[in-house]
Protein backbone atom coordinates (compact mmCIF):
# COMPACT_ATOMS: atom_id res chain seq x y z
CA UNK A 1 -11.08 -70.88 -33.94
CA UNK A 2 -13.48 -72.23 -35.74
CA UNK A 3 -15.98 -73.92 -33.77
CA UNK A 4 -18.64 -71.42 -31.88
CA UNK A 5 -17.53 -71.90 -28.00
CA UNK A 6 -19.99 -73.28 -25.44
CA UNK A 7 -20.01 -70.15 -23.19
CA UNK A 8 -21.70 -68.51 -26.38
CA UNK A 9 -25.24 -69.07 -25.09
CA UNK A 10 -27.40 -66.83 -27.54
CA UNK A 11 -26.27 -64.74 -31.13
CA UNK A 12 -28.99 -62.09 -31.78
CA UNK A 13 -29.96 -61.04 -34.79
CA UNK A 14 -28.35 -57.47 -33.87
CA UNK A 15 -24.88 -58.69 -33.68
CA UNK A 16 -25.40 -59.30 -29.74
CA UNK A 17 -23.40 -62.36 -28.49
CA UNK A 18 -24.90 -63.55 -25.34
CA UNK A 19 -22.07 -65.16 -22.88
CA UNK A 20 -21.83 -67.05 -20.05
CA UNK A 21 -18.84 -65.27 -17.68
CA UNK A 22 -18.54 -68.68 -15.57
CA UNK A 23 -18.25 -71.31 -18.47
CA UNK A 24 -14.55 -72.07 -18.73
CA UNK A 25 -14.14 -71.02 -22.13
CA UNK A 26 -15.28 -67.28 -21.40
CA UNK A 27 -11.96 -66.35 -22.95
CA UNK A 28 -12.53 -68.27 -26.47
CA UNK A 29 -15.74 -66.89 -27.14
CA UNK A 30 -14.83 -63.70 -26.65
CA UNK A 31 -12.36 -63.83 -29.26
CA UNK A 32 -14.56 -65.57 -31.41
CA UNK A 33 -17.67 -63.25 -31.47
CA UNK A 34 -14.90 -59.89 -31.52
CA UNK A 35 -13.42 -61.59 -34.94
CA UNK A 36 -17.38 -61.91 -36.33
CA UNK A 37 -18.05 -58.49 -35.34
CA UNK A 38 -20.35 -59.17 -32.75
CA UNK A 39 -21.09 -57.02 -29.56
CA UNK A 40 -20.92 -59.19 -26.12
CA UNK A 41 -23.02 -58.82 -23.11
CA UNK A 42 -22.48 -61.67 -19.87
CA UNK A 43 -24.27 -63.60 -17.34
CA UNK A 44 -24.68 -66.55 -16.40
CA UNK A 45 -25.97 -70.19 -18.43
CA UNK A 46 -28.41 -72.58 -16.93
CA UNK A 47 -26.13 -75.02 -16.18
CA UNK A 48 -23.29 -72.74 -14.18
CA UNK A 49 -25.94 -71.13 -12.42
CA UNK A 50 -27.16 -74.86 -11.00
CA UNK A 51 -23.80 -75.47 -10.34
CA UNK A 52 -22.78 -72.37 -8.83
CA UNK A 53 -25.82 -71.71 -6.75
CA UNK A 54 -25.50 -75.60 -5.40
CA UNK A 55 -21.99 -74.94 -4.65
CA UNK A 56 -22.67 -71.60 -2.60
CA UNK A 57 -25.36 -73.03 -0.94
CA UNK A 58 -23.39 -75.87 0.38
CA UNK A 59 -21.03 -73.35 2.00
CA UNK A 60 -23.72 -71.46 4.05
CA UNK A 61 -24.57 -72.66 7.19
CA UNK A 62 -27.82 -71.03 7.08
CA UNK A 63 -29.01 -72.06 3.71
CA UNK A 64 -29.63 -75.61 5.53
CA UNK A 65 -32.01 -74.21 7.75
């Protein structure tokens, strides 16, 4: 794989690979920063997190409140 993968949010100058563990191609850029040598740490991108926290508060009653 060539092309850096979307989930890859952020590549630090100390070999750090920043990655989003919702984006559906979690899996790719794993691989990808492991075969550059880089470390990974997850969380979560801006745009999963709108999506994700719009789609949890739709299924909580009291979020509507």
């Amino acid at each position: 794989m060539s092309h850096r993968p979307k989930a890859i949010q952020n590549l630090r100058p100390d070999m750090l690979a920043e990655i989003c563990a919702w984006c559906a191609d979690k899996e790719a850029a794993d691989q990808w920063a492991e075969e550059r040598g880089y470390d990974t740490t997850h969380g979560i991108c801006p745009e999963c997190l709108k999506k994700y926290k719009a789609d949890s508060l739709k299924n909580t009653h009291w979020a509507l409140r």
